[in-house]
C-alpha atoms as a PDB file:
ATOM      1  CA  UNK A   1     243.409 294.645 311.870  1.00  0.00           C
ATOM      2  CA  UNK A   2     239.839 295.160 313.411  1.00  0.00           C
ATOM      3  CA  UNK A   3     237.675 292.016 312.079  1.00  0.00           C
ATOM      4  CA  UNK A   4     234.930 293.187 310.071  1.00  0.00           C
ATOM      5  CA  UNK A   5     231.718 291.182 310.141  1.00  0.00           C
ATOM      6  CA  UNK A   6     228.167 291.686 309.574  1.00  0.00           C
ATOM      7  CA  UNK A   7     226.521 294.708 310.085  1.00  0.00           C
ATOM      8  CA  UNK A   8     229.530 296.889 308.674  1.00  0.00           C
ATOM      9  CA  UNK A   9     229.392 298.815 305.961  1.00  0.00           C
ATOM     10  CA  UNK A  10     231.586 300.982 304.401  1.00  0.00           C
ATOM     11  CA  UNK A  11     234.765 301.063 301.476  1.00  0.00           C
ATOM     12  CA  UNK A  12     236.060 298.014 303.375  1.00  0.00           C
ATOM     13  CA  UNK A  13     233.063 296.327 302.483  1.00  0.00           C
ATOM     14  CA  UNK A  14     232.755 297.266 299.014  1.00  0.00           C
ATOM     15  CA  UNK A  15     236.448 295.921 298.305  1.00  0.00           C
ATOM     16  CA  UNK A  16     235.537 292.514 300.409  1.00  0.00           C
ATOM     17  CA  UNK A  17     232.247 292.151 298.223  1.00  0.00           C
ATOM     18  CA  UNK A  18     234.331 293.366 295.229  1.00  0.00           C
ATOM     19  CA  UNK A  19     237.028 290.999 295.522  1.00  0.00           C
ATOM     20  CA  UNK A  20     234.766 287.723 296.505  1.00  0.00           C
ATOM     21  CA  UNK A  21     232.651 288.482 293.572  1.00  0.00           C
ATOM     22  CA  UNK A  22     235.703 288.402 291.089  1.00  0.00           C
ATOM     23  CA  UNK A  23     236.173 284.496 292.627  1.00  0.00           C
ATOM     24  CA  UNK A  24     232.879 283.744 291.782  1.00  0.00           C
ATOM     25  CA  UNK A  25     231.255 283.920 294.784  1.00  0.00           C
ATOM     26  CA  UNK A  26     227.526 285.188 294.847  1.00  0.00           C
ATOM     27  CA  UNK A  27     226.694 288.465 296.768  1.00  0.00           C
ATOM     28  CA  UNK A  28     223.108 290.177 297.143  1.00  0.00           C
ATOM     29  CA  UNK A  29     222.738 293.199 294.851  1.00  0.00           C
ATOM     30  CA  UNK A  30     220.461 294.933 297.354  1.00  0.00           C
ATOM     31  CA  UNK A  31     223.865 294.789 299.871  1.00  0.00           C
ATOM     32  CA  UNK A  32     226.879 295.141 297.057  1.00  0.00           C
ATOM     33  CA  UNK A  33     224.705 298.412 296.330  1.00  0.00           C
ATOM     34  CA  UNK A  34     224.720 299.628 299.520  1.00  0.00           C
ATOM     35  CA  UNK A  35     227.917 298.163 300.460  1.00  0.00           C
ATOM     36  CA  UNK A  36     226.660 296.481 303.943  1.00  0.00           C
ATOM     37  CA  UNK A  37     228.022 293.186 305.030  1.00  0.00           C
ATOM     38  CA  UNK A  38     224.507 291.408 304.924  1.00  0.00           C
ATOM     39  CA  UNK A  39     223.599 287.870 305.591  1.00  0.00           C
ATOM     40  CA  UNK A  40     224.807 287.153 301.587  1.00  0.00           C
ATOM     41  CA  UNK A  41     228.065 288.832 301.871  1.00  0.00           C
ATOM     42  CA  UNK A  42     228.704 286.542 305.824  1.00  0.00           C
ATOM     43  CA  UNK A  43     227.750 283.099 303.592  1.00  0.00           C
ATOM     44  CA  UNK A  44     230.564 284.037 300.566  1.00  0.00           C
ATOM     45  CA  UNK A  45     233.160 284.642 303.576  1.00  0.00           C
ATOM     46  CA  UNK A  46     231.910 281.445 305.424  1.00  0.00           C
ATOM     47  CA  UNK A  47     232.328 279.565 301.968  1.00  0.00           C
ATOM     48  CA  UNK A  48     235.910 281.252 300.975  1.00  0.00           C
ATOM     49  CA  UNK A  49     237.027 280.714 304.264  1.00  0.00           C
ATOM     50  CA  UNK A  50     235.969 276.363 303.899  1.00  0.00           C
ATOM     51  CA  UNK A  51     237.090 276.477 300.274  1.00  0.00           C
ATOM     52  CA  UNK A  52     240.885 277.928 301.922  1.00  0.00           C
ATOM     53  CA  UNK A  53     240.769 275.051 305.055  1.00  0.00           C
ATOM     54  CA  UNK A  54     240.826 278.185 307.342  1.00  0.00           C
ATOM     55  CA  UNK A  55     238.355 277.970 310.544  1.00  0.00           C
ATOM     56  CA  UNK A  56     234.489 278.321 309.899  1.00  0.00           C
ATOM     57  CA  UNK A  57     233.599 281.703 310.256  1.00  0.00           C
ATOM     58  CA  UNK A  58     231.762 284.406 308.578  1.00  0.00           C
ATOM     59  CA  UNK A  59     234.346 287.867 309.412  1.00  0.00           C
ATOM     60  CA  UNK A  60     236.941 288.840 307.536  1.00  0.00           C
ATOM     61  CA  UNK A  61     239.832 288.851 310.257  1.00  0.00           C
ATOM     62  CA  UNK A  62     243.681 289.355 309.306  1.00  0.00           C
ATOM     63  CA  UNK A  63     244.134 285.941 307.642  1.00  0.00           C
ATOM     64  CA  UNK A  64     240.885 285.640 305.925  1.00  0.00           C
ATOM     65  CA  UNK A  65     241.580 289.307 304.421  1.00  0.00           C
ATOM     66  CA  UNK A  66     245.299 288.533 303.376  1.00  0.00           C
ATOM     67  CA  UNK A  67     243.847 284.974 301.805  1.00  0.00           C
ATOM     68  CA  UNK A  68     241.412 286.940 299.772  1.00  0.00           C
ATOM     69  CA  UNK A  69     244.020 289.632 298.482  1.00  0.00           C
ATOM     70  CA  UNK A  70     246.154 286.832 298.151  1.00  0.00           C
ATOM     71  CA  UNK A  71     243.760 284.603 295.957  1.00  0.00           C
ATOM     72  CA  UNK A  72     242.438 288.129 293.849  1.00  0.00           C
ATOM     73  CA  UNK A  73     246.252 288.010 292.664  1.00  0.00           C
ATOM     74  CA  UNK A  74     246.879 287.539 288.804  1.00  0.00           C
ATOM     75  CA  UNK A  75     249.464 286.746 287.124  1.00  0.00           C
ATOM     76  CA  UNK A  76     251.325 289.729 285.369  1.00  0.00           C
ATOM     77  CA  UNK A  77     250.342 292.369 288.214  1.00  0.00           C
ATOM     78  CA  UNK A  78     253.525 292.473 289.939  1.00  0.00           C
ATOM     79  CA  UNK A  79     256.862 291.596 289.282  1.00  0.00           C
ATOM     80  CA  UNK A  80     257.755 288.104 291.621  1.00  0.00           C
ATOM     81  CA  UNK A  81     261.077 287.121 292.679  1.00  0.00           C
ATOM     82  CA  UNK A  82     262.995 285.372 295.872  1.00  0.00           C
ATOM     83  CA  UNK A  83     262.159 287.088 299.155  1.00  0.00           C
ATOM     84  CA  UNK A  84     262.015 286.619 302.249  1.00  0.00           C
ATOM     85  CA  UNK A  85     258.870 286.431 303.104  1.00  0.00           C
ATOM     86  CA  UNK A  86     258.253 285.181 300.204  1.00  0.00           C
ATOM     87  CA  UNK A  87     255.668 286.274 297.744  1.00  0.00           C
ATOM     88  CA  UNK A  88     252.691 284.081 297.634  1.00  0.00           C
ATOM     89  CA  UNK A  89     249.508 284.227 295.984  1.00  0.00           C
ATOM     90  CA  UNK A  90     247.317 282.893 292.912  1.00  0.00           C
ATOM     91  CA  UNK A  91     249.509 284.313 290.701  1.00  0.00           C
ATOM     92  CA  UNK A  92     252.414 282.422 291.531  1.00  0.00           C
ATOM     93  CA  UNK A  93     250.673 279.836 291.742  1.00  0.00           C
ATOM     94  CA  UNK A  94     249.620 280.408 288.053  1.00  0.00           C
ATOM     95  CA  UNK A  95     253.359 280.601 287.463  1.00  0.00           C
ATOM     96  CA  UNK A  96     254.271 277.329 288.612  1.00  0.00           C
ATOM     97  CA  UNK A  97     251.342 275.681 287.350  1.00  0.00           C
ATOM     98  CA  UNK A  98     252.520 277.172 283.625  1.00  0.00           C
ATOM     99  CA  UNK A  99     256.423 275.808 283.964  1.00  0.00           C
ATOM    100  CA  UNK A 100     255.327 272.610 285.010  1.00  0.00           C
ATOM    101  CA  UNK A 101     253.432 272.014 282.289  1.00  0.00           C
ATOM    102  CA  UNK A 102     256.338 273.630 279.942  1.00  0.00           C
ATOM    103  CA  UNK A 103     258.846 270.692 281.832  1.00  0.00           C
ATOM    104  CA  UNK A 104     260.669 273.474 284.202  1.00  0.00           C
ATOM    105  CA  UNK A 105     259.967 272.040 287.445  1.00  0.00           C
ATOM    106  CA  UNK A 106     258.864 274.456 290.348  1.00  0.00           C
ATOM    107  CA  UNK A 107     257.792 271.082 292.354  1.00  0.00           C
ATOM    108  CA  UNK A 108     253.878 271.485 293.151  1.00  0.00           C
ATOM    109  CA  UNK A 109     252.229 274.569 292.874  1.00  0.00           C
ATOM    110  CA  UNK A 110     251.842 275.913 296.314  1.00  0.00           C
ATOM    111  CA  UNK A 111     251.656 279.538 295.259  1.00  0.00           C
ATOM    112  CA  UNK A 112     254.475 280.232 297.253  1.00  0.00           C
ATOM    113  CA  UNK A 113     257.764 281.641 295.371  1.00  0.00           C
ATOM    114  CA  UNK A 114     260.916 280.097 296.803  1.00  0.00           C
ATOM    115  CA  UNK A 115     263.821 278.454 295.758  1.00  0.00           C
ATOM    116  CA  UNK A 116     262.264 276.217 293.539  1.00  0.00           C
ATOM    117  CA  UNK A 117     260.257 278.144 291.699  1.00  0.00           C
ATOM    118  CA  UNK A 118     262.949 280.826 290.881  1.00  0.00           C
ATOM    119  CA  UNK A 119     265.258 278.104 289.413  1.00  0.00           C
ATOM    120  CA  UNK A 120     262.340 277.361 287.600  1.00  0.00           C
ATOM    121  CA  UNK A 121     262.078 280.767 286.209  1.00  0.00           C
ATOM    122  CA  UNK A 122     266.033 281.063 285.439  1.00  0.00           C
ATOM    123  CA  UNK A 123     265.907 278.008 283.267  1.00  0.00           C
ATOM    124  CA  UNK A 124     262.456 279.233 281.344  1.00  0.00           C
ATOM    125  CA  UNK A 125     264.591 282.801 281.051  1.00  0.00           C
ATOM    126  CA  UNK A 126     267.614 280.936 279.557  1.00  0.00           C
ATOM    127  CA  UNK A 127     265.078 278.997 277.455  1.00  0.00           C
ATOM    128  CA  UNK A 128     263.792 281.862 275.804  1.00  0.00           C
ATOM    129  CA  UNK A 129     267.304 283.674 275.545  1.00  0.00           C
ATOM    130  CA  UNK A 130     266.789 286.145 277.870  1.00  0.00           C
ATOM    131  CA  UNK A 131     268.493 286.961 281.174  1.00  0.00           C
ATOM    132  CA  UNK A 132     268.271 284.230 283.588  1.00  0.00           C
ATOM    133  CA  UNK A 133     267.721 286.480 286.647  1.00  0.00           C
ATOM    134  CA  UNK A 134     264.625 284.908 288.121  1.00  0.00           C
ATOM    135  CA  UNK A 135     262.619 287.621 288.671  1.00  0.00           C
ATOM    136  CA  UNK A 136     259.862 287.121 286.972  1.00  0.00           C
ATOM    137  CA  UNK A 137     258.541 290.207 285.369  1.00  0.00           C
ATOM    138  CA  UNK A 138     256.147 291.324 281.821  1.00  0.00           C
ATOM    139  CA  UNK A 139     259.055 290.362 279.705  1.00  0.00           C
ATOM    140  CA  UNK A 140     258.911 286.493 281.441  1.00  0.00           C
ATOM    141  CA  UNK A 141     255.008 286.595 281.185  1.00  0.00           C
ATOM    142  CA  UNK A 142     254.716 287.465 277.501  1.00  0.00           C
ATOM    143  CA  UNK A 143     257.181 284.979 277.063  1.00  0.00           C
ATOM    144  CA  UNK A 144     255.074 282.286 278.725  1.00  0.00           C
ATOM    145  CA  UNK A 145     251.940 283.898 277.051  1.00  0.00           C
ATOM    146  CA  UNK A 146     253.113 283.076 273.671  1.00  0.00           C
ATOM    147  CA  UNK A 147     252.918 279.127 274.622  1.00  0.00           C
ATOM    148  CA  UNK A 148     249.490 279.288 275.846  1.00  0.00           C
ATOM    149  CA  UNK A 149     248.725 276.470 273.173  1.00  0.00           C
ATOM    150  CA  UNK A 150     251.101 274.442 275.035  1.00  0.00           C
ATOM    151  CA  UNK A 151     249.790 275.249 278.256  1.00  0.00           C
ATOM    152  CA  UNK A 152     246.409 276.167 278.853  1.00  0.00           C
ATOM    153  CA  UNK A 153     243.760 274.033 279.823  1.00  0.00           C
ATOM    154  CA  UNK A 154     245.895 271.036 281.168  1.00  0.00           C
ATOM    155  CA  UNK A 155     246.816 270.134 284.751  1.00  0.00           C
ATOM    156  CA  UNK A 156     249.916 270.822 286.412  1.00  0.00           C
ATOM    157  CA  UNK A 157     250.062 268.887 289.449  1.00  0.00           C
ATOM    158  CA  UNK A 158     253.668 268.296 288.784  1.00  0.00           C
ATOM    159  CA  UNK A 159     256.644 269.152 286.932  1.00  0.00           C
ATOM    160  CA  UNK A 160     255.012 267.004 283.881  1.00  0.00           C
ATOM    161  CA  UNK A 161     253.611 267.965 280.551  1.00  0.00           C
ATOM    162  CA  UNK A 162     249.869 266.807 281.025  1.00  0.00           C
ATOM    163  CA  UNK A 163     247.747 266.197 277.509  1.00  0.00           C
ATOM    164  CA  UNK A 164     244.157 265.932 277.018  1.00  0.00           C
ATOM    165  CA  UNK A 165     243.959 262.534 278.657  1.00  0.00           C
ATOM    166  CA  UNK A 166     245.076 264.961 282.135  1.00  0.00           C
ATOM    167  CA  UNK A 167     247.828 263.807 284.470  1.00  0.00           C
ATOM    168  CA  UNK A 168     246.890 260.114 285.641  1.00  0.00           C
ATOM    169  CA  UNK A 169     245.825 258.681 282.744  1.00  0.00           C
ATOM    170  CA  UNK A 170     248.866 259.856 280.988  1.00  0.00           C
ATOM    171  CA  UNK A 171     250.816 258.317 283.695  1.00  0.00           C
ATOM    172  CA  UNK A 172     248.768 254.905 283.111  1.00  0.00           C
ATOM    173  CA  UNK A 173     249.782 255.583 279.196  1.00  0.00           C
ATOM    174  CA  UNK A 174     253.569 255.634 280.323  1.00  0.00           C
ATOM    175  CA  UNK A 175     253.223 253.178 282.522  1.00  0.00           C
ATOM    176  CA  UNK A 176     251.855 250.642 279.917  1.00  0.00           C
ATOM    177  CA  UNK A 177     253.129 251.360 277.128  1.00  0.00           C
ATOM    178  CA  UNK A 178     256.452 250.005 275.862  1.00  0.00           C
ATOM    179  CA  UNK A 179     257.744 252.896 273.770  1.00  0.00           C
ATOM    180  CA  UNK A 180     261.137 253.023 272.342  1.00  0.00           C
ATOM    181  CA  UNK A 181     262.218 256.655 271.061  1.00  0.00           C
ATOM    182  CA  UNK A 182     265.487 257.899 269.179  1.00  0.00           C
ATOM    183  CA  UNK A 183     266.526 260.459 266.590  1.00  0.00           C
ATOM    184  CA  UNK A 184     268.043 260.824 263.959  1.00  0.00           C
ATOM    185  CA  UNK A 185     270.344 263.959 263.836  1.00  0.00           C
ATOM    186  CA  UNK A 186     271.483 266.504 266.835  1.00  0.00           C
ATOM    187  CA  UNK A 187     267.643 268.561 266.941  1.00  0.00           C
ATOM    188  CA  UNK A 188     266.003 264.949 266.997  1.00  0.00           C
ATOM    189  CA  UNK A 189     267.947 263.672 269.641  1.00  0.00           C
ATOM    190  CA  UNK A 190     267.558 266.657 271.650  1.00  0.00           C
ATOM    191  CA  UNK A 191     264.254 266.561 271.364  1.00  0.00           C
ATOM    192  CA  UNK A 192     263.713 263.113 272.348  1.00  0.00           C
ATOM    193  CA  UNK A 193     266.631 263.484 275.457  1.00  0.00           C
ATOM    194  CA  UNK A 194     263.860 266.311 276.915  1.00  0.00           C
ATOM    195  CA  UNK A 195     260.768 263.927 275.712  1.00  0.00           C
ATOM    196  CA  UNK A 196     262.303 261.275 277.907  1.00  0.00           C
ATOM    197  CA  UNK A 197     263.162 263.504 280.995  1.00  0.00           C
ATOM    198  CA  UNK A 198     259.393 264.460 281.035  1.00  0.00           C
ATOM    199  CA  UNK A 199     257.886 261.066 280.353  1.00  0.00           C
ATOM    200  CA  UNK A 200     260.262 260.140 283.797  1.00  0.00           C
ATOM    201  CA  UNK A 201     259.080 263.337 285.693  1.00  0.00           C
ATOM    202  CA  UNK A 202     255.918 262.556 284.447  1.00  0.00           C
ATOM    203  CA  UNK A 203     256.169 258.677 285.954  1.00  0.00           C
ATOM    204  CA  UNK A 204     259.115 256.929 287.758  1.00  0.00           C
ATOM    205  CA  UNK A 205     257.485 253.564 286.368  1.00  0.00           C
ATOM    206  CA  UNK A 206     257.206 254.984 282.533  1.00  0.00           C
ATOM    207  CA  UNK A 207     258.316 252.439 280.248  1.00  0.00           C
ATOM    208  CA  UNK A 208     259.381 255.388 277.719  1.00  0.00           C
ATOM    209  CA  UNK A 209     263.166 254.371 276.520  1.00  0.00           C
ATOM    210  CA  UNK A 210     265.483 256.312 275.109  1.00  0.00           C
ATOM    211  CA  UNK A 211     267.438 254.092 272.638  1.00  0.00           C
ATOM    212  CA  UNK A 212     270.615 254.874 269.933  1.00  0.00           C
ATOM    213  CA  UNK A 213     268.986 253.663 266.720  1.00  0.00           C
ATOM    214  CA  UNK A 214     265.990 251.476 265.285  1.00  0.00           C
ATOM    215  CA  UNK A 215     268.215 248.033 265.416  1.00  0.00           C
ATOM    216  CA  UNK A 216     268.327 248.656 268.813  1.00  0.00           C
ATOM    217  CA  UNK A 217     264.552 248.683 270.027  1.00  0.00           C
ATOM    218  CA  UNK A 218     262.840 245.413 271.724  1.00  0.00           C
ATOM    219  CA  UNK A 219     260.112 243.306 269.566  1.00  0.00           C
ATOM    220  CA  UNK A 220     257.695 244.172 272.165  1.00  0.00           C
ATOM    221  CA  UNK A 221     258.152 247.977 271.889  1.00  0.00           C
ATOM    222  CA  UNK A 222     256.522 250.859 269.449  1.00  0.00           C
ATOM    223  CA  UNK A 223     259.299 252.770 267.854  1.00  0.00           C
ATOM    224  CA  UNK A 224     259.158 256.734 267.524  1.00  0.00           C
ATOM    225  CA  UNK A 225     261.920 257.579 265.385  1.00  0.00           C
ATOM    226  CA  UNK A 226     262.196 261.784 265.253  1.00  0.00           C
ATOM    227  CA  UNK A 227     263.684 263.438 262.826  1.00  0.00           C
ATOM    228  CA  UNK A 228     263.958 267.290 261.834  1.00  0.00           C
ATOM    229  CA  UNK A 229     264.242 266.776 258.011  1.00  0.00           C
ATOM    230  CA  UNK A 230     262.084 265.569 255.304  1.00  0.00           C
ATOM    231  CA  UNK A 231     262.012 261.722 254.578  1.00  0.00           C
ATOM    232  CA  UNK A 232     264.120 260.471 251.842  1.00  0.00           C
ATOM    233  CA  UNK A 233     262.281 259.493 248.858  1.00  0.00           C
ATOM    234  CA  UNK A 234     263.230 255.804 249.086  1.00  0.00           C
ATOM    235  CA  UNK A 235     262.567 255.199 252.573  1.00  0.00           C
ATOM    236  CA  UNK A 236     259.355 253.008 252.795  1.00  0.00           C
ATOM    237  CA  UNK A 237     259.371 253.972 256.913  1.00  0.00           C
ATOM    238  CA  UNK A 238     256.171 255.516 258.224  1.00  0.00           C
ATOM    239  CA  UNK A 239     256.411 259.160 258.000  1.00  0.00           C
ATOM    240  CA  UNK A 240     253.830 261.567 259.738  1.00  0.00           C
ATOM    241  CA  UNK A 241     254.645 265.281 259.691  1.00  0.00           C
ATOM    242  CA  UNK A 242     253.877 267.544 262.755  1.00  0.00           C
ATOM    243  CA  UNK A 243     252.456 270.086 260.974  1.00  0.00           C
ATOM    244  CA  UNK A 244     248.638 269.559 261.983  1.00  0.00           C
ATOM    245  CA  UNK A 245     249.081 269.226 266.049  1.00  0.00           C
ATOM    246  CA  UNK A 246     245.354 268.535 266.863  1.00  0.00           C
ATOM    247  CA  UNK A 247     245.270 265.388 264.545  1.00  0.00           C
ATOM    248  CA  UNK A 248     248.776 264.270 265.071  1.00  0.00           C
ATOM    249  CA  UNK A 249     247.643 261.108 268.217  1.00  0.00           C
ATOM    250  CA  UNK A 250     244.894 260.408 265.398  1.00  0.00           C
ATOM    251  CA  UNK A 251     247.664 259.740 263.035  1.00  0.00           C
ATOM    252  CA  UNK A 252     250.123 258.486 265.064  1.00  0.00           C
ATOM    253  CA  UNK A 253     247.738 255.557 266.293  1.00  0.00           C
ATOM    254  CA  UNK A 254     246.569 254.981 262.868  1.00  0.00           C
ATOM    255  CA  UNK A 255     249.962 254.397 261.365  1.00  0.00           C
ATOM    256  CA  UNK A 256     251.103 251.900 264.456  1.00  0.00           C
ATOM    257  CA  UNK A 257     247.831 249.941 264.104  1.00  0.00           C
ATOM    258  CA  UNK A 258     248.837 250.129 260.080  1.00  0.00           C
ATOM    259  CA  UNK A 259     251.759 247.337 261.173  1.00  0.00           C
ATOM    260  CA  UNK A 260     249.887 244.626 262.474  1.00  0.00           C
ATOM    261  CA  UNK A 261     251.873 241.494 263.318  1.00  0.00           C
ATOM    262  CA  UNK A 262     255.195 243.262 262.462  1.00  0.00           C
ATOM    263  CA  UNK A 263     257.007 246.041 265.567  1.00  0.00           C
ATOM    264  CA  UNK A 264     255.588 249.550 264.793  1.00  0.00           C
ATOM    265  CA  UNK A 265     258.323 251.542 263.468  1.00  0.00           C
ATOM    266  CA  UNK A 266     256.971 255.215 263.281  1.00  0.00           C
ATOM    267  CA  UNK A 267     258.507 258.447 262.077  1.00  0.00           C
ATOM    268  CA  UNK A 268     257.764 261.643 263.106  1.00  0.00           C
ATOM    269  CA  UNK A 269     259.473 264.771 261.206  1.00  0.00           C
ATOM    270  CA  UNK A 270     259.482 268.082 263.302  1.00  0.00           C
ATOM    271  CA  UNK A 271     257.923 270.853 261.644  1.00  0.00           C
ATOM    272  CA  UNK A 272     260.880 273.058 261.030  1.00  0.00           C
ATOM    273  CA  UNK A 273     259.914 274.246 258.047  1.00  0.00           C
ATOM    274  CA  UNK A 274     261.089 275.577 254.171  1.00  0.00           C
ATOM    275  CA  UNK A 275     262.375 278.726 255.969  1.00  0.00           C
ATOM    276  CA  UNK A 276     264.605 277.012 258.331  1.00  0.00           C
ATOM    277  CA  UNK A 277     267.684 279.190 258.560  1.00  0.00           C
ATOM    278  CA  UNK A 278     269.377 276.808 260.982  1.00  0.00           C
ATOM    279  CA  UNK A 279     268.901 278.295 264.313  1.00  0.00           C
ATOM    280  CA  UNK A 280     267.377 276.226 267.120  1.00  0.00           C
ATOM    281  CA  UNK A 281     266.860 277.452 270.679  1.00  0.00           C
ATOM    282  CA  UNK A 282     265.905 275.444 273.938  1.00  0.00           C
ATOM    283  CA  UNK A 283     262.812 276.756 273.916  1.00  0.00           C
ATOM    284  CA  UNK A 284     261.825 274.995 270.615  1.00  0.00           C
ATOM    285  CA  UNK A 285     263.576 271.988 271.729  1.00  0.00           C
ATOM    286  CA  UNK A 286     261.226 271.790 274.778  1.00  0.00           C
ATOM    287  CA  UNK A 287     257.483 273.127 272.904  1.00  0.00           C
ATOM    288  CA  UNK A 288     258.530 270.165 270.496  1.00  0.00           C
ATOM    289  CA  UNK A 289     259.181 267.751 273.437  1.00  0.00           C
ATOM    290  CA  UNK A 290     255.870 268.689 275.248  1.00  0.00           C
ATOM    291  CA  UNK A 291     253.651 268.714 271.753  1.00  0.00           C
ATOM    292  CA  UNK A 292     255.076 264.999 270.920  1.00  0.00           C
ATOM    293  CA  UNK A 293     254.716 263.388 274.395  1.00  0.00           C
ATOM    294  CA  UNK A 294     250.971 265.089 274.689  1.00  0.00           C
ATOM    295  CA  UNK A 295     250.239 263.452 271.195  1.00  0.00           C
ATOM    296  CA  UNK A 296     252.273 259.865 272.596  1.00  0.00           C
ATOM    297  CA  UNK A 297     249.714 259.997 275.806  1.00  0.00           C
ATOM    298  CA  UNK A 298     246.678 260.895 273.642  1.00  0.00           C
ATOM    299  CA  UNK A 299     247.675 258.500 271.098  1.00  0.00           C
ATOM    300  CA  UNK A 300     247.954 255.440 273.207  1.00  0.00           C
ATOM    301  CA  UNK A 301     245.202 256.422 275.527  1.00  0.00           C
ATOM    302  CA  UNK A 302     243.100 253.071 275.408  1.00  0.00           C
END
């Protein structure tokens, strides 16, 4: 490919303009008008090419153009899957970032689709009950799509599932924060297995337990006891119901500050509802494990 730099004009530079604009960076109008690579267009390129740790410079040569189709990539336009070379791009990048947050791990996003990030995508398939293939096509988007409340607007630095509080301070939360969890029937105890194997992935230091039963915890610990139907009407244990998910850290801190002098012993009933009809897939067992450690880390965010 023949660099193109300023003083060309053309289709070429329409798309360049087109496609720099779409990132946000600034262009004339007198030169996007009449397509000519002008002193505004050379500054975007100089800028995209510092923002992308590629040499200064203010052409488009062969890297800088397949680093700008590369970064113009969004997720759902083509179908991704294992290659060699392999696909790379912002949209994969947009993938990984997605599963990490969900707890699949594709390892950090380097917007690069390899071996990690297609295991990634077979155990999100077999999640959702579809075919674990990994290749990652509208069927896998949509599916990811419907847990943008789980997702979106939270870092993904790591295979982790990052709250409000964003990745490090969550950390600090597991970190310390003694936190004893258990359930109390098969969905509860699922739940709380995954909760654990995120608070770990989230921290190797997190001081998140997983535990049998309430006689077990420590005096020094909060207890989270989960549970996936209603409380009994004897039971005097806190009970908070995950129906509201914006309030639930509110509530959760509120009822452990509630105890005082005495261990916190707090449950939390997963919202399966009047409807129930028995079934429960991974994929609920994991939006449930993300929600309730986001709401832990917000919670205990001091």
């Amino acid at each position: 490919m023949e660099a193109i730099r300023e003083g060309a004009s053309g289709v070429a530079v329409e798309d360049i303009q087109d496609r720099l604009t779409s990132l946000g960076y600034e262009i004339d109008g007198d030169e996007a008008s009449s397509t000519t690579f002008g002193p505004s267009t050379a500054q975007a390129v100089a800028k995209f090419r510092l923002d992308h740790n590629m040499s200064l410079g203010t052409e488009i040569d062969f890297a800088t153009w397949m680093a700008l189709v590369d970064e113009c990539y969004q997720l759902g336009d083509r179908t991704l899957y294992l290659r060699l070379p392999n696909f790379h791009g912002h949209d994969v990048k947009q993938l990984q970032e997605r599963l990490n947050i969900l707890g699949f791990s594709c390892g950090k996003p380097d917007g690069c689709y390899g071996v990690h990030t297609e295991s990634a995508v077979k155990e999100f398939q077999e999640s959702q009950g579809a075919l674990a293939d990994g290749m990652a096509f509208q069927d896998t988007f949509d599916d990811i799509e419907r847990l943008h409340h789980v997702w979106a607007g939270k870092s993904a630095a790591g295979p982790h599932p990052i709250g409000g509080v964003g990745y490090a301070r969550a950390a600090g939360v597991l970190e310390n924060t003694q936190i004893s969890l258990t359930g109390e029937d098969p969905i509860a105890r699922n739940v709380a297995g995954r909760i654990w194997n995120l608070a770990t992935a989230t921290s190797d230091k997190s001081c998140l337990d997983l535990i049998d039963s309430v006689e077990l915890a420590r005096d020094d610990t909060i207890v989270i006891v989960l549970a996936s139907s209603p409380l009994p009407k004897r039971s005097k244990m806190a009970n908070i119901v995950m129906d509201d998910i914006k309030t639930l850290p509110q509530r959760l801190r509120t009822a452990c500050e509630s105890f005082r002098k005495s261990t916190p012993i707090v449950r939390i009933e997963l919202p399966l509802g009047l409807n129930y009809d028995g079934t429960f897939t991974t994929g609920d067992a994991q939006t449930f494990a993300v929600t309730v450690l986001d709401a832990i880390c917000t919670a205990f965010d001091h």
